[in-house]
C-alpha atoms as a PDB file:
ATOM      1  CA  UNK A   1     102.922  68.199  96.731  1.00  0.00           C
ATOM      2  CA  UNK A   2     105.279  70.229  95.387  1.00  0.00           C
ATOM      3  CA  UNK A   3     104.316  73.837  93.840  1.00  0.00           C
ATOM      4  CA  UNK A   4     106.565  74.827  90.173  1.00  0.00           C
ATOM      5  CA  UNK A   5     107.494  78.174  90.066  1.00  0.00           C
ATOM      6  CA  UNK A   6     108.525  79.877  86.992  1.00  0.00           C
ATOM      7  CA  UNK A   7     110.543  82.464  87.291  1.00  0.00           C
ATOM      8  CA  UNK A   8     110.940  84.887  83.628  1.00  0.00           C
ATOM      9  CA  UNK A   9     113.890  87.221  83.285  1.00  0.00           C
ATOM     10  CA  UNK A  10     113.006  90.284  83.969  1.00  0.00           C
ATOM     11  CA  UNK A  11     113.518  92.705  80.568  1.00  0.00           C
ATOM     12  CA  UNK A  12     115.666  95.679  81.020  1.00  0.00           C
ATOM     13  CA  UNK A  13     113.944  99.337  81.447  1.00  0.00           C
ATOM     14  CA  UNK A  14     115.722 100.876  78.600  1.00  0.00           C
ATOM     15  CA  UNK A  15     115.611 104.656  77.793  1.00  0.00           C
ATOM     16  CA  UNK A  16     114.990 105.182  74.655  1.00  0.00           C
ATOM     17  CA  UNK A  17     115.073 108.647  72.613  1.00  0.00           C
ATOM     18  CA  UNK A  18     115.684 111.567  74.993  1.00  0.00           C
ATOM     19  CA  UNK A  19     115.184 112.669  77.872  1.00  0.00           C
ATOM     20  CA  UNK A  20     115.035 116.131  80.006  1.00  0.00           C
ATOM     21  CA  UNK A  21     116.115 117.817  82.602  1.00  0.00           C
ATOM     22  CA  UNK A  22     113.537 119.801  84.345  1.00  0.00           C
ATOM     23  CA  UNK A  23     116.151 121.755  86.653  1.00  0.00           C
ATOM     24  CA  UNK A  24     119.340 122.358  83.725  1.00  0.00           C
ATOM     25  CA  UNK A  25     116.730 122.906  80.569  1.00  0.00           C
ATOM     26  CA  UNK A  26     119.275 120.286  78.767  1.00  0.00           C
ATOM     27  CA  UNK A  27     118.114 117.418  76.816  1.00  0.00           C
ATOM     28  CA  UNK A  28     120.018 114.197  77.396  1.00  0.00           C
ATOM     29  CA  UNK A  29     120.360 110.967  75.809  1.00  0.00           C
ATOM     30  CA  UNK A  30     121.078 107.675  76.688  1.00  0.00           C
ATOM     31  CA  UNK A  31     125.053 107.845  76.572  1.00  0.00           C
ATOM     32  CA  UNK A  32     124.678 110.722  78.906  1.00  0.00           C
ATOM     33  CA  UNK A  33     123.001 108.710  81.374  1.00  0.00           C
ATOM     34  CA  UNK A  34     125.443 106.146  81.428  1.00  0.00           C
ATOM     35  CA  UNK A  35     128.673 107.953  81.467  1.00  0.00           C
ATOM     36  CA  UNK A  36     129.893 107.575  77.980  1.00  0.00           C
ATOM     37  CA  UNK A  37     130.919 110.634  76.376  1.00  0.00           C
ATOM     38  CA  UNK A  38     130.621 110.803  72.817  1.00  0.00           C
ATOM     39  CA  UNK A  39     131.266 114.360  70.533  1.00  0.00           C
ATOM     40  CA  UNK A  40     127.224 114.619  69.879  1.00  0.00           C
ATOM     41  CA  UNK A  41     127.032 115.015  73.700  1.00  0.00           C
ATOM     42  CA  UNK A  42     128.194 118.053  74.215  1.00  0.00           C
ATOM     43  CA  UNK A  43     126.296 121.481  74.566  1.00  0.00           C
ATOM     44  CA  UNK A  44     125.212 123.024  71.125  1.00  0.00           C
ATOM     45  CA  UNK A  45     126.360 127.062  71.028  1.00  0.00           C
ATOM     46  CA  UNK A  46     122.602 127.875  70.427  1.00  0.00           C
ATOM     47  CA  UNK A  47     121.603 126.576  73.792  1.00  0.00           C
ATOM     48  CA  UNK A  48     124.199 128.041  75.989  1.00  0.00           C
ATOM     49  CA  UNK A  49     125.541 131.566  75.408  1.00  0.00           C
ATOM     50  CA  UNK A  50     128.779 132.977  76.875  1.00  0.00           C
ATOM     51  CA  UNK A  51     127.918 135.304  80.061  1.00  0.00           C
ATOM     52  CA  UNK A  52     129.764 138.082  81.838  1.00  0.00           C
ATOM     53  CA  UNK A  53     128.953 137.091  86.210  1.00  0.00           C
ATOM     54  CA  UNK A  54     125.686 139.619  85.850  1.00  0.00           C
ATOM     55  CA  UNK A  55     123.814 137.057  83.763  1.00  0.00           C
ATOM     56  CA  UNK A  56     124.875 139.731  80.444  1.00  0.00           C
ATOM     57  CA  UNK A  57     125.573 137.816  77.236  1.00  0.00           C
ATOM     58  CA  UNK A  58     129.783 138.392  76.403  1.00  0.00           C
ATOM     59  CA  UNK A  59     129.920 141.239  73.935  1.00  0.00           C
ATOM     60  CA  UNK A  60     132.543 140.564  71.045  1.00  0.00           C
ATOM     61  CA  UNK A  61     135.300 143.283  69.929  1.00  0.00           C
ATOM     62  CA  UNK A  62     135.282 143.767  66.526  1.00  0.00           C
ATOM     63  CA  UNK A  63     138.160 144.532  64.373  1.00  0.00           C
ATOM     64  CA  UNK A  64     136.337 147.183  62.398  1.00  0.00           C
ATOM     65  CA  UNK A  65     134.636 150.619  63.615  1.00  0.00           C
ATOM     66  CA  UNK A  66     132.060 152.822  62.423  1.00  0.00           C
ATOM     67  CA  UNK A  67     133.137 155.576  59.453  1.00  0.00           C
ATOM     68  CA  UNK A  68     136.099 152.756  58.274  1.00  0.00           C
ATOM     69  CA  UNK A  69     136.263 151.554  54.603  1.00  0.00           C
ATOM     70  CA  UNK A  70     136.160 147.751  54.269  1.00  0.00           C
ATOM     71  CA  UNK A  71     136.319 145.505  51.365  1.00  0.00           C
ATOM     72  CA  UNK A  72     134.119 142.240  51.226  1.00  0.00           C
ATOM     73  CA  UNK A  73     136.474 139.587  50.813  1.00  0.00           C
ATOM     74  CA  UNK A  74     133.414 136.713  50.674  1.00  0.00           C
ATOM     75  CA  UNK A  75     129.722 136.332  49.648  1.00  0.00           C
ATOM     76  CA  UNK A  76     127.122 137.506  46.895  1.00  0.00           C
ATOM     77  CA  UNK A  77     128.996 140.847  47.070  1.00  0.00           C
ATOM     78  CA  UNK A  78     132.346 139.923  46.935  1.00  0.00           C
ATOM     79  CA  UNK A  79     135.092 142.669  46.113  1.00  0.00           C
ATOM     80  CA  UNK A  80     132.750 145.524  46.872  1.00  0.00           C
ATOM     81  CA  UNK A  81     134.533 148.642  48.881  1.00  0.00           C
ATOM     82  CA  UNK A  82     131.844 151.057  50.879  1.00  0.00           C
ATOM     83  CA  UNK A  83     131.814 151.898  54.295  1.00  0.00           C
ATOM     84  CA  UNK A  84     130.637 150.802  57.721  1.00  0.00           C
ATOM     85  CA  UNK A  85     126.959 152.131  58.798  1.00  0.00           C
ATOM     86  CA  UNK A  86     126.268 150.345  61.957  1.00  0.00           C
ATOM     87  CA  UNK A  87     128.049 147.518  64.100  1.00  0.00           C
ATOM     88  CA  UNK A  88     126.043 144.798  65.720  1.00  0.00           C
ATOM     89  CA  UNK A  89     128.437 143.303  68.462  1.00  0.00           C
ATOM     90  CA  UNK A  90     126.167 140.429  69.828  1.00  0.00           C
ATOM     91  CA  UNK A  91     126.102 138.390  66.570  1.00  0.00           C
ATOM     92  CA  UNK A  92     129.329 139.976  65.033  1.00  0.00           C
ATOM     93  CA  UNK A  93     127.690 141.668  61.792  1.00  0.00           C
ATOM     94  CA  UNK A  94     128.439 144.843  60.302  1.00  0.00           C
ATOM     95  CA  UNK A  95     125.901 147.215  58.085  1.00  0.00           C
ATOM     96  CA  UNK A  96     127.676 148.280  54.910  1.00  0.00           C
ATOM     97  CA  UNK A  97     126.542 151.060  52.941  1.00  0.00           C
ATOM     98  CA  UNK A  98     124.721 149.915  49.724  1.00  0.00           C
ATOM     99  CA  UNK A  99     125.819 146.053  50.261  1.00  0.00           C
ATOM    100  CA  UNK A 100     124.232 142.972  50.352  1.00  0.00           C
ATOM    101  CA  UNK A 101     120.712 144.692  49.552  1.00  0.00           C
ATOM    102  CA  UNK A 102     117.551 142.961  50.163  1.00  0.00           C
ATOM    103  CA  UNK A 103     114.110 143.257  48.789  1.00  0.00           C
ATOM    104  CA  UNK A 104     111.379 143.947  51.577  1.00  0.00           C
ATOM    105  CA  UNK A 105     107.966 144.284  50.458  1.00  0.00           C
ATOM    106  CA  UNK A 106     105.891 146.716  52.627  1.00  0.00           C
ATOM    107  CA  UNK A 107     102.697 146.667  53.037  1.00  0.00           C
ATOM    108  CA  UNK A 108     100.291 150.440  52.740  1.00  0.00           C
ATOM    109  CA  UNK A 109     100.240 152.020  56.432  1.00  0.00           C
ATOM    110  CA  UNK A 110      97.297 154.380  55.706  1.00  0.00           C
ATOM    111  CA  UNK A 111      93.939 153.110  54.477  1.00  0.00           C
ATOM    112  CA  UNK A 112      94.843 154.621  50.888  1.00  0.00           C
ATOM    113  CA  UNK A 113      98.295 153.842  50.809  1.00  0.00           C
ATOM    114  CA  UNK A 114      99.343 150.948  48.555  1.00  0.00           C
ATOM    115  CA  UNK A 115     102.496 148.638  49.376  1.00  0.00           C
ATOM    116  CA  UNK A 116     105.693 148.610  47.661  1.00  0.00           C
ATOM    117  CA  UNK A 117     108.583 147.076  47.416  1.00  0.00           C
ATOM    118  CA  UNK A 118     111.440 148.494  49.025  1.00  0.00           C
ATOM    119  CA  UNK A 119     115.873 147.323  48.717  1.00  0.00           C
ATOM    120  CA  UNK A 120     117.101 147.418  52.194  1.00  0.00           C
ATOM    121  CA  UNK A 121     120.940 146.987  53.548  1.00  0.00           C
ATOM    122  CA  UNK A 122     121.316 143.685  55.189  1.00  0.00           C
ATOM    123  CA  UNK A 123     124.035 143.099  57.795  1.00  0.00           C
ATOM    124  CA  UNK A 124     127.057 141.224  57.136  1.00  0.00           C
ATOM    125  CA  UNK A 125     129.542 138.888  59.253  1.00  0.00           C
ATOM    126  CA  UNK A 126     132.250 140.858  60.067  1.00  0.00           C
ATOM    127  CA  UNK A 127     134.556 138.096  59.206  1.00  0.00           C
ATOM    128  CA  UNK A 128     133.456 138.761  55.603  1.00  0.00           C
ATOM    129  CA  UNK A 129     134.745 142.432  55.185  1.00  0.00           C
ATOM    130  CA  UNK A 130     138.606 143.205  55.578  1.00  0.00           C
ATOM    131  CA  UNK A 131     139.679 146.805  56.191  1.00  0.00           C
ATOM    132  CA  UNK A 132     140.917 149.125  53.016  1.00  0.00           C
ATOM    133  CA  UNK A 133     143.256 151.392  52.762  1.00  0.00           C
ATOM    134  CA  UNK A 134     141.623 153.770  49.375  1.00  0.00           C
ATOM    135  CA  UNK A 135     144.662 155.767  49.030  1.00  0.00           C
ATOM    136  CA  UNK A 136     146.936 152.242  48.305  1.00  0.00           C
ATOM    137  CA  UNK A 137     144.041 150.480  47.201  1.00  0.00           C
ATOM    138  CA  UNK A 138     144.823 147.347  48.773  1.00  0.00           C
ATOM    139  CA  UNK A 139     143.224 145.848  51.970  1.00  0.00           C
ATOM    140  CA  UNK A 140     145.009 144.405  55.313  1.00  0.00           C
ATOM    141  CA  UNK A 141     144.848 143.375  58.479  1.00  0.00           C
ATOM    142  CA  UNK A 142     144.405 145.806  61.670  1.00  0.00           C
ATOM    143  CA  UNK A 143     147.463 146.515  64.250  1.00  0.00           C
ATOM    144  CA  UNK A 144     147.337 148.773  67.264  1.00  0.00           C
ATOM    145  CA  UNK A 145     150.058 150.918  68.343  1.00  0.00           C
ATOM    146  CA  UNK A 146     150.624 153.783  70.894  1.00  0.00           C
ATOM    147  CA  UNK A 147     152.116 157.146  69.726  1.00  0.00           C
ATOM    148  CA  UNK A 148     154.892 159.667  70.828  1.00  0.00           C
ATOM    149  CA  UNK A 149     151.786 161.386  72.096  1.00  0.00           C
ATOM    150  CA  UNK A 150     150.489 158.050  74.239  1.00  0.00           C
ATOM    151  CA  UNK A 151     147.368 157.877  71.833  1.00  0.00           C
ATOM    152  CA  UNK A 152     146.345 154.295  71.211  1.00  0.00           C
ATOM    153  CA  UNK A 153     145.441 154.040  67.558  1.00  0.00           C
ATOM    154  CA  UNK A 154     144.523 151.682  64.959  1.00  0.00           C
ATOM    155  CA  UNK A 155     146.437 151.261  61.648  1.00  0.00           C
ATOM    156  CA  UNK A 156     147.003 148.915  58.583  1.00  0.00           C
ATOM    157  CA  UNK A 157     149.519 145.971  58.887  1.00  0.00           C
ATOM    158  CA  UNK A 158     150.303 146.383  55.133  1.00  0.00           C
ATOM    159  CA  UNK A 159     150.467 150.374  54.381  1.00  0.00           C
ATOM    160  CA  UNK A 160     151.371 151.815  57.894  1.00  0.00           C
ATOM    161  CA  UNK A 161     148.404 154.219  57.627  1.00  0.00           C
ATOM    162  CA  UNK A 162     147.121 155.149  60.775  1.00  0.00           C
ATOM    163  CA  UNK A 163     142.933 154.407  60.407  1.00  0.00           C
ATOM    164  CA  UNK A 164     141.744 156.333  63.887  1.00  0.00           C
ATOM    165  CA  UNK A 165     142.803 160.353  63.322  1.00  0.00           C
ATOM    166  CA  UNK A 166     140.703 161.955  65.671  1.00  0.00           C
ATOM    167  CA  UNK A 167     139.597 164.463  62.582  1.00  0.00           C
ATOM    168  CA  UNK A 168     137.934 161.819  60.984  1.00  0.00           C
ATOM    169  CA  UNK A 169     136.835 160.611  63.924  1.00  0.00           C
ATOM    170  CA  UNK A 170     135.160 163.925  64.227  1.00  0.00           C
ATOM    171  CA  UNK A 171     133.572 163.941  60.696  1.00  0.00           C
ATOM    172  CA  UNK A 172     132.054 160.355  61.365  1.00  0.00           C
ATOM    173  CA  UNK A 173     130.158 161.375  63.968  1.00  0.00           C
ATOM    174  CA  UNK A 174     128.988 165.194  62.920  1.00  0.00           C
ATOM    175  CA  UNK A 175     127.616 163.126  60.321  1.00  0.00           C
ATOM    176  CA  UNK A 176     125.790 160.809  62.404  1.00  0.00           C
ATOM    177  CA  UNK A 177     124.450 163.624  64.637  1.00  0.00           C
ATOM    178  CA  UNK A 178     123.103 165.341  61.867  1.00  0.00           C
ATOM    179  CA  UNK A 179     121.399 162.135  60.773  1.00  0.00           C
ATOM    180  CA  UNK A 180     119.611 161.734  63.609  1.00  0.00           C
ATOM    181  CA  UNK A 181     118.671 165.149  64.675  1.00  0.00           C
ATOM    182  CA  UNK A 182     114.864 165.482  64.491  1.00  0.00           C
ATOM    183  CA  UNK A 183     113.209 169.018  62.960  1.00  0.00           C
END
C-alpha cells in the first residue's frame, strides 16, 4: 500500500506595517529589516536630538543678542524694526518687543475676578529677523572682528558699525536689572 503525501508550500511570514525596537525606542519597517535603504528610513529630527557627551541637548549660537535692533525680514509682521527681549537658544527663537502679538484669554484667579483677554509677545525664529543698523536704516548681516585693543566685537557687514560697545552693553542690562528687581 502506498501512503500519498501532500506536501503545501509553506506561505511566507511577512512583516507587515511596523515594527519596534524595545532596546533603541526606533520604529522600523520592513525595508529596514531587510537591508534596503530608502530616504523614508532614516531618523526623523524630532526623535533624535543633537547631544553634547553629558547626555545635554547641543545649544545653538545665535547671530543676534539681547538689547540689538532687528528687522523681520519674513512672516505676519514683516518689515517691523523693535528690539530683542529674550533669546531662546534650544529652539532658535527670539522675543521681539511688541511683535508677532498673540491673544491669550485668561481666566479670573480670585473667586471675584472675571477673565480677560490679554495680547502677549510670541517668539520668533531667529532666521526671520536680520540685524539693523537705525542710524543707516538699512539691515545686514553680522561679522566679528578683534580691535587694536584685542576686544572681540560684533559689527554690520554693510555699515561697519560696531553693534557690541560695552556702554550699551551696560544700558541693556541696568535695564534688565531694574526689571527684575522685586520691592
Amino acid at each position: 500500500m502506498a501512503t500519498m503525501v501532500v506536501v503545501q508550500p509553506v506561505q511566507s511570514f511577512k512583516l507587515e506595517g511596523l515594527l519596534s525596537s524595545s532596546f533603541s525606542g526606533l520604529r522600523l519597517n520592513n525595508n529596514q529589516l531587510c537591508g534596503s535603504s530608502s530616504s523614508s528610513s532614516q531618523i526623523k529630527r524630532w526623535e533624535r536630538k543633537d547631544v553634547k557627551p553629558n547626555s545635554l541637548p547641543v545649544v545653538k549660537k545665535l547671530h543676534v543678542k539681547v538689547g540689538d535692533n532687528v528687522k523681520v525680514i519674513g512672516g505676519a509682521d514683516k518689515g517691523k524694526i523693535s528690539t530683542v527681549t529674550r533669546i531662546y537658544t534650544h529652539n532658535s527663537k527670539v522675543l521681539l518687543k511688541d511683535i508677532n502679538l498673540k491673544t491669550k484669554h485668561v481666566k479670573g484667579k480670585a473667586e471675584g475676578e472675571i477673565g480677560q483677554i490679554v495680547q502677549v509677545e510670541a517668539p520668533v525664529h531667529s532666521s526671520n529677523v536680520m540685524l539693523y543698523s537705525k542710524t543707516a536704516k538699512v539691515t545686514s548681516r553680522v561679522g566679528h572682528k578683534v580691535l587694536e585693543t584685542g576686544q572681540k566685537v560684533r559689527y554690520l557687514l554693510k555699515t561697519g558699525e560696531i553693534i557690541d560697545s560695552a556702554e550699551e552693553w551696560k544700558k541693556v542690562h541696568k535695564k534688565d536689572k531694574k526689571d527684575t528687581k522685586r520691592p
